[in-house]
N, C-alpha and C. Protein backbone atom coordinates (compact mmCIF):
# COMPACT_ATOMS: atom_id res chain seq x y z
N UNK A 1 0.83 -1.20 0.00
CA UNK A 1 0.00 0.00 0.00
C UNK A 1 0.87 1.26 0.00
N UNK A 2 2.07 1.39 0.96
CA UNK A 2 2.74 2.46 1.33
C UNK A 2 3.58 2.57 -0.20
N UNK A 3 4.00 1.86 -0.62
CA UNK A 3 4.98 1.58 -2.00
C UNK A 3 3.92 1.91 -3.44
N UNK A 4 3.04 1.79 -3.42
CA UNK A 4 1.54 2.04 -4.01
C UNK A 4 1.05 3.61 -3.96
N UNK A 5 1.36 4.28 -3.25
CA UNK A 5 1.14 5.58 -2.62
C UNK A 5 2.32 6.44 -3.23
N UNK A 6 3.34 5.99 -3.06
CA UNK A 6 4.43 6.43 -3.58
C UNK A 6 4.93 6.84 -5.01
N UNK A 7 4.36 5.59 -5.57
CA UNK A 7 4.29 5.22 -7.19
C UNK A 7 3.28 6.32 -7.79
N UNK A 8 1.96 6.07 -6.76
CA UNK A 8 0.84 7.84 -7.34
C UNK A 8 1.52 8.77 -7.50
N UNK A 9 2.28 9.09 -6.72
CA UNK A 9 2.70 10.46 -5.85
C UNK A 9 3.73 10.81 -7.01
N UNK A 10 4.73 9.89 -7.42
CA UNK A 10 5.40 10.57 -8.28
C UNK A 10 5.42 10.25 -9.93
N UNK A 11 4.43 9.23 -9.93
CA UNK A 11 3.13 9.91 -11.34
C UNK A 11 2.53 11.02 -11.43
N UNK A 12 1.92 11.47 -10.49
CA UNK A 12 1.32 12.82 -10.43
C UNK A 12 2.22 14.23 -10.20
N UNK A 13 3.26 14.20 -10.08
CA UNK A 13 4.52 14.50 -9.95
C UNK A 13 5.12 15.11 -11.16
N UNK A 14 5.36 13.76 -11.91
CA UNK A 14 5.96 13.68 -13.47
C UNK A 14 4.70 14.50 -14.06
N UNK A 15 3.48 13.70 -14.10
CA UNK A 15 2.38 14.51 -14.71
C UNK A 15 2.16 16.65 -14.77
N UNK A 16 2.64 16.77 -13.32
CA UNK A 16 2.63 18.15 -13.46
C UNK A 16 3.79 18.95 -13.64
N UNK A 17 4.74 18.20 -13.68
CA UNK A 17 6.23 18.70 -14.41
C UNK A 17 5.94 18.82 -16.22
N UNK A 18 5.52 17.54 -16.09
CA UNK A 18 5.10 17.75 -17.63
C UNK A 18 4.36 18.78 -18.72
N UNK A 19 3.17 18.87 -17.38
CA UNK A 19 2.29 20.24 -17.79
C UNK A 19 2.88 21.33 -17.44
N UNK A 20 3.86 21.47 -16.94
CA UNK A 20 4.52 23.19 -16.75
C UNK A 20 5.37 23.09 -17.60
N UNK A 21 6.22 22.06 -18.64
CA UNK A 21 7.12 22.16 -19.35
C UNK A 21 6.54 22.40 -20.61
N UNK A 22 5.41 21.54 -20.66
CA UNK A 22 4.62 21.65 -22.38
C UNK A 22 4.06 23.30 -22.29
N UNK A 23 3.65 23.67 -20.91
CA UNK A 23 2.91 24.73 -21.33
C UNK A 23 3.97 26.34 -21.45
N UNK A 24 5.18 26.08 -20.79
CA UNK A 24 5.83 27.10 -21.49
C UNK A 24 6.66 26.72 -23.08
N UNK A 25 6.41 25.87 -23.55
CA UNK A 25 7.13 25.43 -24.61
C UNK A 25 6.74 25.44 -25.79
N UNK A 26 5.05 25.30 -25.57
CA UNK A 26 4.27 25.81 -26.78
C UNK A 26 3.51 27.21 -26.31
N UNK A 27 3.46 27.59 -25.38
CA UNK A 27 2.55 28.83 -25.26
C UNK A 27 3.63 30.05 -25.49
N UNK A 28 3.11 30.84 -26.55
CA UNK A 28 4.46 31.78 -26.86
C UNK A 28 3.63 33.50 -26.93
N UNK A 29 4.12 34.24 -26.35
CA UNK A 29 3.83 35.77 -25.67
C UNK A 29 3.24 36.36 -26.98
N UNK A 30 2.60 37.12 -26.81
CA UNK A 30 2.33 38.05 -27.87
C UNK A 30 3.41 38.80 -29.07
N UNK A 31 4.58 38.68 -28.21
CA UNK A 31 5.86 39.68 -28.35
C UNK A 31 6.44 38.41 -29.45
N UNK A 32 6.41 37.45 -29.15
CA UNK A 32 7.22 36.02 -29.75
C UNK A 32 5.88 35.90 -31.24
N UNK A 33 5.12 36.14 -30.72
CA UNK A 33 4.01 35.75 -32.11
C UNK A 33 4.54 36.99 -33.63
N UNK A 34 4.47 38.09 -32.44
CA UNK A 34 4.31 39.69 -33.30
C UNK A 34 5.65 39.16 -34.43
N UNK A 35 6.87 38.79 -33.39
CA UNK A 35 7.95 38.94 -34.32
C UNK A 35 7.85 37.44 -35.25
N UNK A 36 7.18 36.75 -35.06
CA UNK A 36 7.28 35.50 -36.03
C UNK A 36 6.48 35.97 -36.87
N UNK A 37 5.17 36.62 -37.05
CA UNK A 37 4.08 37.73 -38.20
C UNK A 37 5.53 38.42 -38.90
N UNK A 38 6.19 39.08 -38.31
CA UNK A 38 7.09 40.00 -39.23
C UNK A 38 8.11 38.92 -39.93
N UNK A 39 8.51 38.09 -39.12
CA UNK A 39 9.29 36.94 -39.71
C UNK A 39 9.11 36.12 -41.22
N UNK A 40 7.53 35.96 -40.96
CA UNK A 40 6.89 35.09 -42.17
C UNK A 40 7.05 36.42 -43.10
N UNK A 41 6.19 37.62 -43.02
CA UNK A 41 6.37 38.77 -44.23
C UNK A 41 7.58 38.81 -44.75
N UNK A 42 8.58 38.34 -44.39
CA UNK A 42 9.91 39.10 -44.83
C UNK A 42 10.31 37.78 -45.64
N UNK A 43 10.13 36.12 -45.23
CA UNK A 43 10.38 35.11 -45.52
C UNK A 43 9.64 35.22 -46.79
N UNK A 44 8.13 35.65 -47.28
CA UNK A 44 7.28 35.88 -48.55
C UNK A 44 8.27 36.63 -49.10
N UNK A 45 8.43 37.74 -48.66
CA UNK A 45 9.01 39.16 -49.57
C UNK A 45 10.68 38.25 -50.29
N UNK A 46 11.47 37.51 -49.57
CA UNK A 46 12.70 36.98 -49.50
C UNK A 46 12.35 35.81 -50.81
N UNK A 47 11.29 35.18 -50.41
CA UNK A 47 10.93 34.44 -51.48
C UNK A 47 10.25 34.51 -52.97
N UNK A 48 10.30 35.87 -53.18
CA UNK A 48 9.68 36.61 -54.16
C UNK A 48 7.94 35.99 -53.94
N UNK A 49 7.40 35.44 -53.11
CA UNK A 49 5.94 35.48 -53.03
C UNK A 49 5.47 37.04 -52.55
N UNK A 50 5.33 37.84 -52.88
CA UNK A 50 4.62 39.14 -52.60
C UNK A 50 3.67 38.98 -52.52
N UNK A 51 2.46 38.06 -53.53
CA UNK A 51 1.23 38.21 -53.30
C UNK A 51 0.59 38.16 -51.89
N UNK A 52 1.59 36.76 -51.22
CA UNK A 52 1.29 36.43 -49.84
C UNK A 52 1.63 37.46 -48.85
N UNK A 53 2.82 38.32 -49.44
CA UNK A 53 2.97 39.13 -48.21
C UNK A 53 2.32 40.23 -48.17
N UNK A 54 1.44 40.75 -49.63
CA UNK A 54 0.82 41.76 -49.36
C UNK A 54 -0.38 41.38 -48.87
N UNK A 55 -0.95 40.15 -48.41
CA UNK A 55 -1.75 39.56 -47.89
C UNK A 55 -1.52 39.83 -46.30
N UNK A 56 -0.87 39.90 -45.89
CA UNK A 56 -0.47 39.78 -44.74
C UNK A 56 -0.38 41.78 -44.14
N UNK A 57 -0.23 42.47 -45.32
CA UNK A 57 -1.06 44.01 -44.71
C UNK A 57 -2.07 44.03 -43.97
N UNK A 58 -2.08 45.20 -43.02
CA UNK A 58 -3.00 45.74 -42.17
C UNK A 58 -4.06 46.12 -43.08
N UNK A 59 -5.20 46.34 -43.18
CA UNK A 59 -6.51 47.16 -43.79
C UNK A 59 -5.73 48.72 -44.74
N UNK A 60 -5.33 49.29 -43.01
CA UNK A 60 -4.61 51.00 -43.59
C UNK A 60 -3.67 50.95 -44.71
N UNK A 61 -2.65 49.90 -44.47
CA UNK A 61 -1.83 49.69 -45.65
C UNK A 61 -2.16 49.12 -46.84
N UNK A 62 -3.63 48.44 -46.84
CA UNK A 62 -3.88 47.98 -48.12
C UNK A 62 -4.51 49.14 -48.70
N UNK A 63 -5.13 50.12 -48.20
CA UNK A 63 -5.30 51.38 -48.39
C UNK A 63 -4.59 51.79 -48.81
N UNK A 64 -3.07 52.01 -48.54
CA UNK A 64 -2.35 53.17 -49.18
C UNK A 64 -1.55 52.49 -50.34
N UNK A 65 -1.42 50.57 -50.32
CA UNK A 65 -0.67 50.53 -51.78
C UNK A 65 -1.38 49.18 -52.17
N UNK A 66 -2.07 49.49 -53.24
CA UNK A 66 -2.59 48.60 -54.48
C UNK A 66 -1.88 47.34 -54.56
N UNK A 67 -2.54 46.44 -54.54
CA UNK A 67 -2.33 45.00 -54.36
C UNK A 67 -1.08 45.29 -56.09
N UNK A 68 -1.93 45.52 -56.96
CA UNK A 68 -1.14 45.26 -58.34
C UNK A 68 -0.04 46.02 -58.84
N UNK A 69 -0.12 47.10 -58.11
CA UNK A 69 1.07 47.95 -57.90
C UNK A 69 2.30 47.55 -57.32
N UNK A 70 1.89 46.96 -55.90
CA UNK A 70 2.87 46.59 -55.23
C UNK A 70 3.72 45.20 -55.94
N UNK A 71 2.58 44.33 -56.26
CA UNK A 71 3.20 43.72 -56.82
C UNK A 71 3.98 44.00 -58.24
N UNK A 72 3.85 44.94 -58.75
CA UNK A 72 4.53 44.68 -60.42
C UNK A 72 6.17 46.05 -59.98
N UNK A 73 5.99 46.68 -58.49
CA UNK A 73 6.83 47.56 -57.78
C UNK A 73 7.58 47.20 -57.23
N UNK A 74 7.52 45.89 -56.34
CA UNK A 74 8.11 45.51 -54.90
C UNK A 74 9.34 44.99 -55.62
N UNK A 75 9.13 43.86 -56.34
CA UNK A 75 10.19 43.22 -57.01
C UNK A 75 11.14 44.29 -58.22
N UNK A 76 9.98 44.99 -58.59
CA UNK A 76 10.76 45.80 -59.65
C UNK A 76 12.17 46.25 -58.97
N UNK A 77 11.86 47.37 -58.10
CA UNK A 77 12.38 47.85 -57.71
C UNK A 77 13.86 47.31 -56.47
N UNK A 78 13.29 46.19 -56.30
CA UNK A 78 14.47 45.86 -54.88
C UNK A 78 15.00 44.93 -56.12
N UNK A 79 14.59 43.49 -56.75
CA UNK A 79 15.28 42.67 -57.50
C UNK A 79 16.30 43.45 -58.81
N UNK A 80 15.43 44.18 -59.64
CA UNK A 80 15.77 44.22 -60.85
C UNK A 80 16.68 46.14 -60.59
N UNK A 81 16.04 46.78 -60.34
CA UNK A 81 16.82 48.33 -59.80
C UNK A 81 18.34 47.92 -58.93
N UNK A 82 18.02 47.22 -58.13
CA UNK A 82 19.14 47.24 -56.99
C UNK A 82 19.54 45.77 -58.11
N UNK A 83 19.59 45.14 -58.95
CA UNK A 83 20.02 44.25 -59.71
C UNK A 83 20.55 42.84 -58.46
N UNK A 84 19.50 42.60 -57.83
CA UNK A 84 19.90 41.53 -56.47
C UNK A 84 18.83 40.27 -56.73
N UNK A 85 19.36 39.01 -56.65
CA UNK A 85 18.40 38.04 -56.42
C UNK A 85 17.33 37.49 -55.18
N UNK A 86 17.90 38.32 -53.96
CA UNK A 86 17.44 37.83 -52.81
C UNK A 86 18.22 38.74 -51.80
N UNK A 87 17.86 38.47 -50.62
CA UNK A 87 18.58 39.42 -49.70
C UNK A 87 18.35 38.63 -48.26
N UNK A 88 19.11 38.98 -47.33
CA UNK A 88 19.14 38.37 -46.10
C UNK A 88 18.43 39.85 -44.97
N UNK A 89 18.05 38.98 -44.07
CA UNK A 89 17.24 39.79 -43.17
C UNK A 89 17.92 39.08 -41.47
N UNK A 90 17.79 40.43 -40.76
CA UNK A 90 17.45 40.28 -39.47
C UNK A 90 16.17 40.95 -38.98
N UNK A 91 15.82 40.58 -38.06
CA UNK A 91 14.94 41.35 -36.68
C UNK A 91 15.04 41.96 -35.24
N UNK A 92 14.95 42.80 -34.92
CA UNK A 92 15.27 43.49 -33.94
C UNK A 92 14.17 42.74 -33.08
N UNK A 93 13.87 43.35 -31.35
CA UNK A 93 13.40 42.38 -30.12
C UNK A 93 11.78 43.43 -30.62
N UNK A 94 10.53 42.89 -30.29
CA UNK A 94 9.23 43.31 -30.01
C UNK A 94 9.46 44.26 -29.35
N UNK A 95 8.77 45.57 -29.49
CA UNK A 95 8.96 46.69 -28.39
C UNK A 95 7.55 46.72 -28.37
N UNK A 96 6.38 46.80 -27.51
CA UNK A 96 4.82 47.31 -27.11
C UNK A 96 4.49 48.38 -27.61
N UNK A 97 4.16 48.96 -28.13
CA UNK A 97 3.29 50.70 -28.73
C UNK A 97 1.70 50.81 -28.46
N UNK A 98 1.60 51.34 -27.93
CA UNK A 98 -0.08 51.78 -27.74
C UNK A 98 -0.17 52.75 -28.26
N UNK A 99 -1.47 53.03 -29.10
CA UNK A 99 -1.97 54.60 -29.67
C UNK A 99 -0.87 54.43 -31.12
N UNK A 100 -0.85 53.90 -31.67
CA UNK A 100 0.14 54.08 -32.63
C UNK A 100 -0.69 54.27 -34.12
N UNK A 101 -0.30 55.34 -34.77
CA UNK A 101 -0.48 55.95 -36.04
C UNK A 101 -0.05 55.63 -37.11
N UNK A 102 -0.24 54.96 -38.57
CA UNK A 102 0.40 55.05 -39.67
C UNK A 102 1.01 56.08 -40.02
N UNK A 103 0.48 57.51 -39.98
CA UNK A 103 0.49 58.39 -40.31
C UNK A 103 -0.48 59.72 -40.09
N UNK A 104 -0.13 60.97 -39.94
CA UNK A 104 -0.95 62.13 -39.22
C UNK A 104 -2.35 61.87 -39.75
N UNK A 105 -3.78 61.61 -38.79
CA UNK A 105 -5.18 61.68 -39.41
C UNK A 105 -5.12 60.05 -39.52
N UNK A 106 -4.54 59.38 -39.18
CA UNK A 106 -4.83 57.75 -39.45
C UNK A 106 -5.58 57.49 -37.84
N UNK A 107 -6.32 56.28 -38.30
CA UNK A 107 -7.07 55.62 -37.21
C UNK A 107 -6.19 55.01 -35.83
N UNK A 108 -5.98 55.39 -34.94
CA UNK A 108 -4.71 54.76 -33.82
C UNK A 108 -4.98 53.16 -34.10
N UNK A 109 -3.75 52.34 -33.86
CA UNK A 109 -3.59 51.47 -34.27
C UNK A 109 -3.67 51.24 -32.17
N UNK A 110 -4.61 50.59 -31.44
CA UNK A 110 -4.55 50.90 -29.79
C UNK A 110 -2.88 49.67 -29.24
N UNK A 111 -2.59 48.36 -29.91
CA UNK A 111 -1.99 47.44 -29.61
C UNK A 111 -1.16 47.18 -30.58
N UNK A 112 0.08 47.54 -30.84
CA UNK A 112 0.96 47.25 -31.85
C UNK A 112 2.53 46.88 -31.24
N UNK A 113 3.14 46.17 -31.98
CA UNK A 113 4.92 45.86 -32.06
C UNK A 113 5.61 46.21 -32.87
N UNK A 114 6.46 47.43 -32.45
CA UNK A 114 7.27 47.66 -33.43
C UNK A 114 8.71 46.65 -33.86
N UNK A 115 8.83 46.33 -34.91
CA UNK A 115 9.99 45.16 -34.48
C UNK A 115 11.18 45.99 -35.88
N UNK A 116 12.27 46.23 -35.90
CA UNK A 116 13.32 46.86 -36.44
C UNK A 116 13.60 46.07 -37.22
N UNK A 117 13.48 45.88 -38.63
CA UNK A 117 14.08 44.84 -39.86
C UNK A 117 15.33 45.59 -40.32
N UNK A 118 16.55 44.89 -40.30
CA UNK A 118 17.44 45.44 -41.46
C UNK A 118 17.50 44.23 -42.60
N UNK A 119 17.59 44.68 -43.79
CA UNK A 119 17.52 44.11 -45.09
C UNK A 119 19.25 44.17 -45.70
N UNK A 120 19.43 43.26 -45.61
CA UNK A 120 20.72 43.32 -46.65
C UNK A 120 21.02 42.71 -47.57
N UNK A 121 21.47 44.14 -48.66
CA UNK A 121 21.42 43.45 -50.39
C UNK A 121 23.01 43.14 -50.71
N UNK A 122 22.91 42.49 -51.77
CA UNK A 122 24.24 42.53 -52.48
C UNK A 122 23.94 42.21 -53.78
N UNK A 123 24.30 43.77 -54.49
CA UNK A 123 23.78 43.93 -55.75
C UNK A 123 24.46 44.73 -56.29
N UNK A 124 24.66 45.47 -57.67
CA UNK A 124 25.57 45.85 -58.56
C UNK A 124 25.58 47.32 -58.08
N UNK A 125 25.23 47.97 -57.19
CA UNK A 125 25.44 48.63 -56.73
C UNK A 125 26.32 48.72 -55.27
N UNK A 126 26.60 47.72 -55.05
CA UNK A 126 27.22 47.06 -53.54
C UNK A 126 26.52 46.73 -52.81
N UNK A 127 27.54 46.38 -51.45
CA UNK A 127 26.68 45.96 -50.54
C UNK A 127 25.66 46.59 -49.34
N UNK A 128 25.05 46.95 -48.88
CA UNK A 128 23.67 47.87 -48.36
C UNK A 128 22.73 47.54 -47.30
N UNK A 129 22.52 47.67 -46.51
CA UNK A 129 21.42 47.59 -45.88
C UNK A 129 20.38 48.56 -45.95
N UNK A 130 18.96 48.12 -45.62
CA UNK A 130 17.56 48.74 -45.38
C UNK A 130 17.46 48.87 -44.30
N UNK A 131 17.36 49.82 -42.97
CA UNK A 131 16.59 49.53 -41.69
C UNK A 131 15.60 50.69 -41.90
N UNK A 132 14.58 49.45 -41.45
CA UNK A 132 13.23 49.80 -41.42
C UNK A 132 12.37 49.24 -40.23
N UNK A 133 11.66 50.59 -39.49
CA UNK A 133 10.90 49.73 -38.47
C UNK A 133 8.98 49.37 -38.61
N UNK A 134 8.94 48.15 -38.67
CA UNK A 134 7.88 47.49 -38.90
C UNK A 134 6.90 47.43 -38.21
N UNK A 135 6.21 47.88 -38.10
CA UNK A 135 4.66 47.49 -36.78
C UNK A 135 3.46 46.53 -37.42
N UNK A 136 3.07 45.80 -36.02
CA UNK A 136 2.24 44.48 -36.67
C UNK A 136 1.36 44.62 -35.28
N UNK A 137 0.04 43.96 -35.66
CA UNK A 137 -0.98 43.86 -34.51
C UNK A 137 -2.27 43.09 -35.15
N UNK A 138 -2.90 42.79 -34.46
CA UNK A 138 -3.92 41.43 -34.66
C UNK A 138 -5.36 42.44 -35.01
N UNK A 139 -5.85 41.23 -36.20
CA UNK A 139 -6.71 41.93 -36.96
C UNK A 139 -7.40 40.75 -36.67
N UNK A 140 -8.80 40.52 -36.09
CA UNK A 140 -9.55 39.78 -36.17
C UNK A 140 -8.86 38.19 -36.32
N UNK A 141 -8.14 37.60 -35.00
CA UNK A 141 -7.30 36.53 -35.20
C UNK A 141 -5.80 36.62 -36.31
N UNK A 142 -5.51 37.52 -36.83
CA UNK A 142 -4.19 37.70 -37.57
C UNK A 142 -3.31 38.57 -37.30
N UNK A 143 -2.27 38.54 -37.13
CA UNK A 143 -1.14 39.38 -37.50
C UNK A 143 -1.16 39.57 -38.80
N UNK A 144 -1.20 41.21 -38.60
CA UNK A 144 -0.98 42.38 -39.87
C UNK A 144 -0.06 43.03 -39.47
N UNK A 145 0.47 43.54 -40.75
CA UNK A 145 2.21 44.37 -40.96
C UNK A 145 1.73 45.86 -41.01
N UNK A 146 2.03 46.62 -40.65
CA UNK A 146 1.71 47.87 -41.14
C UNK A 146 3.53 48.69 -40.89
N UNK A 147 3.58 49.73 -42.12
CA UNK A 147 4.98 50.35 -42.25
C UNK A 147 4.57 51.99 -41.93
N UNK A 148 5.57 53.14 -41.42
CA UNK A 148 5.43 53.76 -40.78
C UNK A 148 5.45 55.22 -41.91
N UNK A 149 4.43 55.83 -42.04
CA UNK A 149 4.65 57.11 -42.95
C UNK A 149 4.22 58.06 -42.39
N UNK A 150 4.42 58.14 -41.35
CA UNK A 150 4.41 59.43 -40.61
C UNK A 150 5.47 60.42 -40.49
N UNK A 151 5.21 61.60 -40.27
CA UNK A 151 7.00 62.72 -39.94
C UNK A 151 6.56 62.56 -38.39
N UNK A 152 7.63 62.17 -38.06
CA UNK A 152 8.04 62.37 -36.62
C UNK A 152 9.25 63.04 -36.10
């Protein structure tokens, strides 16, 4: 019985070690989501899929650039202008923003992450980086990208 008791005890034991390990291991912060949303956009954009990443715009930004624009622009301009096949990216850490603006007269964006992308080309013009800071926030279950055109 006493040896029986024991055997529960550290089944139930293992059992709730288990559940505190699974649950920080898949449960990931808002801050960890925001920057994996900016992660995937940049992985589309990297992969010449644009369609998908202009999919992945906020509402405001599909507002300010035309699905068919962007697309016959995005590539124009970074692949064939900067004469580059692809480019490597980092990400800077999630920073929190509340009240945040596209731009002067835009709708506040109340919950956003700004996360810092630098882009680096190597193209017939040399070698270069882009830093650009990115803001993303949840649209009805999604992470959306929105880019910053405001004067500040």
């Amino acid at each position: 019985m006493k040896g029986r008791m024991i055997g529960i005890i550290i089944l139930l034991l293992m059992a709730i070690a288990s559940a505190v390990v699974g649950y920080f291991y898949f449960h990931k912060s808002a801050e960890d989501m925001a920057k994996a949303a900016v992660d995937t956009f940049y992985t589309y954009e990297q992969d010449g899929a644009f369609s998908q990443s202009w999919s992945m715009f906020h509402p405001q930004m599909k507002g300010k650039i035309d699905k068919v624009n962007y697309l016959q622009m995005r590539p124009h301009v970074f692949m064939n202008d900067f004469g580059v096949k692809t480019f490597s990216y980092t990400l800077g850490e999630p920073e929190k923003v509340k009240e945040w603006t596209l731009e002067k007269g835009a709708e506040p964006v109340h919950n956003a992450y700004k996360v810092t992308v630098t882009q680096t080309f190597k193209g017939k013009f040399g070698n270069f980086d882009i830093v650009q800071d990115v803001y993303t926030t949840m649209v009805k279950d999604e992470w959306m990208i929105l880019w910053d055109y405001g004067d500040r």
